[in-house]
N, C-alpha and C. Protein backbone atom coordinates (compact mmCIF):
# COMPACT_ATOMS: atom_id res chain seq x y z
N UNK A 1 0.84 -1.19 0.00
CA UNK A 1 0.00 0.00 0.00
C UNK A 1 0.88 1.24 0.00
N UNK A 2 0.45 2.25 -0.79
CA UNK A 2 1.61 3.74 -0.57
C UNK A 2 0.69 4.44 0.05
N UNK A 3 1.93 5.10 1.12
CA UNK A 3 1.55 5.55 2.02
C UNK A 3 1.67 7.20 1.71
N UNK A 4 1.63 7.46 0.70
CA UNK A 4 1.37 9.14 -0.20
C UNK A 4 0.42 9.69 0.46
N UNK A 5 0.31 10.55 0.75
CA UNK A 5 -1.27 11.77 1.14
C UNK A 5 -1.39 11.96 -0.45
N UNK A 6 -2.69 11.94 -0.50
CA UNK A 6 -3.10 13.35 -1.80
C UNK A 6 -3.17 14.48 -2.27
N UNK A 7 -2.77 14.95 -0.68
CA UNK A 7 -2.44 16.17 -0.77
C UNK A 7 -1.00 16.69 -0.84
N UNK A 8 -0.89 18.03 -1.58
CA UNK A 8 0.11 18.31 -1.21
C UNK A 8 0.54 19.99 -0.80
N UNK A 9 1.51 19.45 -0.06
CA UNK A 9 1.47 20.58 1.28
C UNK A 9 2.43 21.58 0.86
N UNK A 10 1.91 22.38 1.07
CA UNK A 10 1.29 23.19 2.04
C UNK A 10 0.37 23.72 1.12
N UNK A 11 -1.14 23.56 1.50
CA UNK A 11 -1.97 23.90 0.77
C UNK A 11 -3.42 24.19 1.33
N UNK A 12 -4.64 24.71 0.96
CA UNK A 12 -5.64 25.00 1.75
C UNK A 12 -6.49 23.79 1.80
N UNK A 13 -6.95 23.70 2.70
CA UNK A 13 -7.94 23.15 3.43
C UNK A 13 -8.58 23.15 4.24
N UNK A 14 -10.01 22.66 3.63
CA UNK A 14 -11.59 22.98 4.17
C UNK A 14 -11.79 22.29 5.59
N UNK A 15 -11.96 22.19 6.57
CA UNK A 15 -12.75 21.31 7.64
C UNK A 15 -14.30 22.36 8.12
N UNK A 16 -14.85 21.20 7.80
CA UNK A 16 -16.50 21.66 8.43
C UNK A 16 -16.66 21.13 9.64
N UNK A 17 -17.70 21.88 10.83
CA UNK A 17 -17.63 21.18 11.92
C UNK A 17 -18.90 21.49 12.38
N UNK A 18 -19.98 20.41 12.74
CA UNK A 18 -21.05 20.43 12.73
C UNK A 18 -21.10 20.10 14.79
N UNK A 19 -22.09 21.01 15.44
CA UNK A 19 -22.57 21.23 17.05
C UNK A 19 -24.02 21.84 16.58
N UNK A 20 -24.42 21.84 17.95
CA UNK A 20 -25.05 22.53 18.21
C UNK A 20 -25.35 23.90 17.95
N UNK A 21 -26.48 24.70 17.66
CA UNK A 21 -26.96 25.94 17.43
C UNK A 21 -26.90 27.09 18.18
N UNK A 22 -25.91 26.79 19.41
CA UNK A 22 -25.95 28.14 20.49
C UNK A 22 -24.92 28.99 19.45
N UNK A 23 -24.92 30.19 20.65
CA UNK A 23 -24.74 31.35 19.81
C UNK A 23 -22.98 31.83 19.88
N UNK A 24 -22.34 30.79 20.54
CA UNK A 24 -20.95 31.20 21.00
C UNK A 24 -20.16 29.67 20.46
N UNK A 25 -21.18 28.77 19.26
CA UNK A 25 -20.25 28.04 18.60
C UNK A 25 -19.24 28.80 17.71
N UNK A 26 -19.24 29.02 16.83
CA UNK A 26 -18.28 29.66 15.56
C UNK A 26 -17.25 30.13 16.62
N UNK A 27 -17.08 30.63 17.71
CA UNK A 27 -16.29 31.32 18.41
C UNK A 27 -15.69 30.05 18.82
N UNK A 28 -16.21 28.81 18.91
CA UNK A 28 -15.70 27.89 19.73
C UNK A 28 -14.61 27.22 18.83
N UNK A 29 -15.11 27.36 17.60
CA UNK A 29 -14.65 26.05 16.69
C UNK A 29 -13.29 27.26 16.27
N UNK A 30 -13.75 28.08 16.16
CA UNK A 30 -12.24 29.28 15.45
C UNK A 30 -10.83 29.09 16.87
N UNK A 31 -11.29 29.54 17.70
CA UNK A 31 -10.77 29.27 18.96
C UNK A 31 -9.99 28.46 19.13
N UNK A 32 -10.49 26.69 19.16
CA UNK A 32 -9.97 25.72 18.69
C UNK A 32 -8.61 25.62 17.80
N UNK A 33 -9.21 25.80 16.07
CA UNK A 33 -8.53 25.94 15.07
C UNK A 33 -7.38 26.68 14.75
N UNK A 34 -7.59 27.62 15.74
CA UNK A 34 -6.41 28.70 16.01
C UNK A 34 -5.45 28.47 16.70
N UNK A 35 -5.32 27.24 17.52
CA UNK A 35 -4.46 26.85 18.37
C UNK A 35 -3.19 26.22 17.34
N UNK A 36 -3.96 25.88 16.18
CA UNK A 36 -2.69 24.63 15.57
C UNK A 36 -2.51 25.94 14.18
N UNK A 37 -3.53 26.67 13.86
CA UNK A 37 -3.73 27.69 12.94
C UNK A 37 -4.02 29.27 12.98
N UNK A 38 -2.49 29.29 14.09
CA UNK A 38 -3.00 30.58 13.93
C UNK A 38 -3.28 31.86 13.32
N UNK A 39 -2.60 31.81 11.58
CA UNK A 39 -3.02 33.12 10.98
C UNK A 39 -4.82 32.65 10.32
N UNK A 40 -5.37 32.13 10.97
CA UNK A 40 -6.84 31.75 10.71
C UNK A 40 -7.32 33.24 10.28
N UNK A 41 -7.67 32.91 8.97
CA UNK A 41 -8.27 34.60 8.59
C UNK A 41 -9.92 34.47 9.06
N UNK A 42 -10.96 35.64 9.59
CA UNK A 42 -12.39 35.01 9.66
C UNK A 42 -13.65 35.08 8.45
N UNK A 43 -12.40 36.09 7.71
CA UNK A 43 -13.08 36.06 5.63
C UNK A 43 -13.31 34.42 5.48
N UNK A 44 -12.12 33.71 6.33
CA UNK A 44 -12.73 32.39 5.22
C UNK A 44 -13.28 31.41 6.32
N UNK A 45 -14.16 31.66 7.10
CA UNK A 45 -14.84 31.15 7.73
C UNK A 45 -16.93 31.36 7.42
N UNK A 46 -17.04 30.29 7.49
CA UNK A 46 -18.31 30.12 6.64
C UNK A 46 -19.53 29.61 8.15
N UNK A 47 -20.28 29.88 8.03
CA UNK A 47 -21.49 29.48 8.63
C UNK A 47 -22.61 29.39 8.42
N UNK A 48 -23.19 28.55 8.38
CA UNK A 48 -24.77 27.80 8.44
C UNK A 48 -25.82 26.79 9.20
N UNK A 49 -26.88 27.61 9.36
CA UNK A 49 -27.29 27.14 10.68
C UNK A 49 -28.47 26.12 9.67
N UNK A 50 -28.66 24.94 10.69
CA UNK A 50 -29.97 24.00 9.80
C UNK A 50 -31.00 24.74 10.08
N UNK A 51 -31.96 23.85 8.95
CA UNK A 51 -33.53 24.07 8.69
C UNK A 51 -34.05 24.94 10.11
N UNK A 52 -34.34 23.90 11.15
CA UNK A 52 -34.46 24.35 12.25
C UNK A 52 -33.70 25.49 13.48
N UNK A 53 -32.67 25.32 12.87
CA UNK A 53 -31.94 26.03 13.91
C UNK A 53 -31.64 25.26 15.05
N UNK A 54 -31.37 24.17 14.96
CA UNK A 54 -31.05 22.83 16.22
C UNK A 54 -29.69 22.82 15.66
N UNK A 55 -28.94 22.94 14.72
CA UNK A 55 -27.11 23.16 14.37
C UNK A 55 -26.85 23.81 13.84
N UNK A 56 -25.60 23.73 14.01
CA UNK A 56 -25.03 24.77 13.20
C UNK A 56 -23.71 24.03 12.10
N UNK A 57 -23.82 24.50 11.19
CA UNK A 57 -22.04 24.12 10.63
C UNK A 57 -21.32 24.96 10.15
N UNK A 58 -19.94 25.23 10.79
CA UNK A 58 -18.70 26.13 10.94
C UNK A 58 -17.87 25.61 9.86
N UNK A 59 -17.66 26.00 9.04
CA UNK A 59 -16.64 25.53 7.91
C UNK A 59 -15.34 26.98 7.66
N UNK A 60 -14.24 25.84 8.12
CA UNK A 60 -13.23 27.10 8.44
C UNK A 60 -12.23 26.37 7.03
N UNK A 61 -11.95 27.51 6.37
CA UNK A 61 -10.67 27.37 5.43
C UNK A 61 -9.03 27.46 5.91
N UNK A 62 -8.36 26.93 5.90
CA UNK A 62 -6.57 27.33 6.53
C UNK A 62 -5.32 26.72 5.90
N UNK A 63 -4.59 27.59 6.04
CA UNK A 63 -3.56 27.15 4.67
C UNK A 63 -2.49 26.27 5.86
N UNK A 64 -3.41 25.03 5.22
CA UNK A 64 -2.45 23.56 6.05
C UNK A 64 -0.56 23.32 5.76
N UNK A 65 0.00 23.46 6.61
CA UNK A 65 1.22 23.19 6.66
C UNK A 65 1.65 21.37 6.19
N UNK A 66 1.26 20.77 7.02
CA UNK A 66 1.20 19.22 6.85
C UNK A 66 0.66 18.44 7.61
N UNK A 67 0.50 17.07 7.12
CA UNK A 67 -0.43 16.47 7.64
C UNK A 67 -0.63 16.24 9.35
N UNK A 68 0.33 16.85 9.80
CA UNK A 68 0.43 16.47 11.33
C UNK A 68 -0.79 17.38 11.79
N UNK A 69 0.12 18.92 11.15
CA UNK A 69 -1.31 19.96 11.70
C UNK A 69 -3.01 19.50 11.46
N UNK A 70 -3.23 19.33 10.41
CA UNK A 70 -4.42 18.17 10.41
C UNK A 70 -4.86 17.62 11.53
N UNK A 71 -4.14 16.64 11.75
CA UNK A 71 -4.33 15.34 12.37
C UNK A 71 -4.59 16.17 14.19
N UNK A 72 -3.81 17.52 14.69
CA UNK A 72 -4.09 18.05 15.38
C UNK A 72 -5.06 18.39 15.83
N UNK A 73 -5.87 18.97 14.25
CA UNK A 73 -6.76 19.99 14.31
C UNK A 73 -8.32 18.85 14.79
N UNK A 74 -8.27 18.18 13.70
CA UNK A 74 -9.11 16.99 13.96
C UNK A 74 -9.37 16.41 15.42
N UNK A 75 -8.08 15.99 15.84
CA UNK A 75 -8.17 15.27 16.95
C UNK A 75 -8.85 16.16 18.36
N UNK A 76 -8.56 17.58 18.19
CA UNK A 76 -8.53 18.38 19.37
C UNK A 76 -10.71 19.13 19.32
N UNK A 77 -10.74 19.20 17.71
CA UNK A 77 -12.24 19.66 17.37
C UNK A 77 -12.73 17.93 17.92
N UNK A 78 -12.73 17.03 17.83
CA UNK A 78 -13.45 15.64 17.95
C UNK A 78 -13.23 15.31 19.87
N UNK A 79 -12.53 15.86 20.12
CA UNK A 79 -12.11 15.91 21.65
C UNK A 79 -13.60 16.81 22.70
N UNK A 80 -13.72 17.97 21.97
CA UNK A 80 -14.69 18.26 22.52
C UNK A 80 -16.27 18.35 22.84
N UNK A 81 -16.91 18.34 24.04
CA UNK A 81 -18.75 17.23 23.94
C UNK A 81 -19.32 18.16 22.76
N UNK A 82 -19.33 19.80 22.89
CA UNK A 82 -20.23 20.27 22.04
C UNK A 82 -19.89 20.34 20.53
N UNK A 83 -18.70 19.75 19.68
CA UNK A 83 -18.65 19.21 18.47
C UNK A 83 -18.97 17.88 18.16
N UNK A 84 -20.31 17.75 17.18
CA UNK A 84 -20.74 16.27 17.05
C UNK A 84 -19.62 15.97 15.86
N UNK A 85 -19.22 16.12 15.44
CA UNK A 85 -18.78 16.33 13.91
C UNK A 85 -18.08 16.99 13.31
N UNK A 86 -16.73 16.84 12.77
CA UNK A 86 -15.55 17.28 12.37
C UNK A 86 -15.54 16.38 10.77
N UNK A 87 -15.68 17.27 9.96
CA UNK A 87 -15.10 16.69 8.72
C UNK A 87 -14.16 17.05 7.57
């Protein structure tokens, strides 16, 4: 098996992150993201709340260094109760 990424680095990438609908998510998930990313611009941060307004999804853009930062970012958004969903 090769063990290649498809990506290649250093390059942008999308993670969406789907919680709950309170009003101090987006703050939560940037917050987060900023720890492993910090020139996080908030131009490329996207938000949409569902039908209902029961979630929300935070889709943050960041110009990924390599796959470790990833694997950071992931692990630390999936770490916390009020993110159902990191993708």
């Amino acid at each position: 098996m090769n063990d290649e990424s498809l990506l290649q680095f250093p390059c942008d990438f999308s993670i969406k992150v789907i919680g709950g609908g309170d009003p101090g998510f987006q703050t939560l998930v940037m917050e987060r993201v900023r720890r492993y990313a910090p020139d996080l611009d908030e131009a490329r941060v996207q938000v949409r709340d569902s039908r209902a307004g029961r979630y929300q999804a935070v889709t943050v853009t960041i110009h990924a260094r390599d796959r470790a930062q990833l694997d950071a970012i992931y692990r630390d958004l999936s770490a916390h109760p009020h993110i159902k969903m990191a993708l």
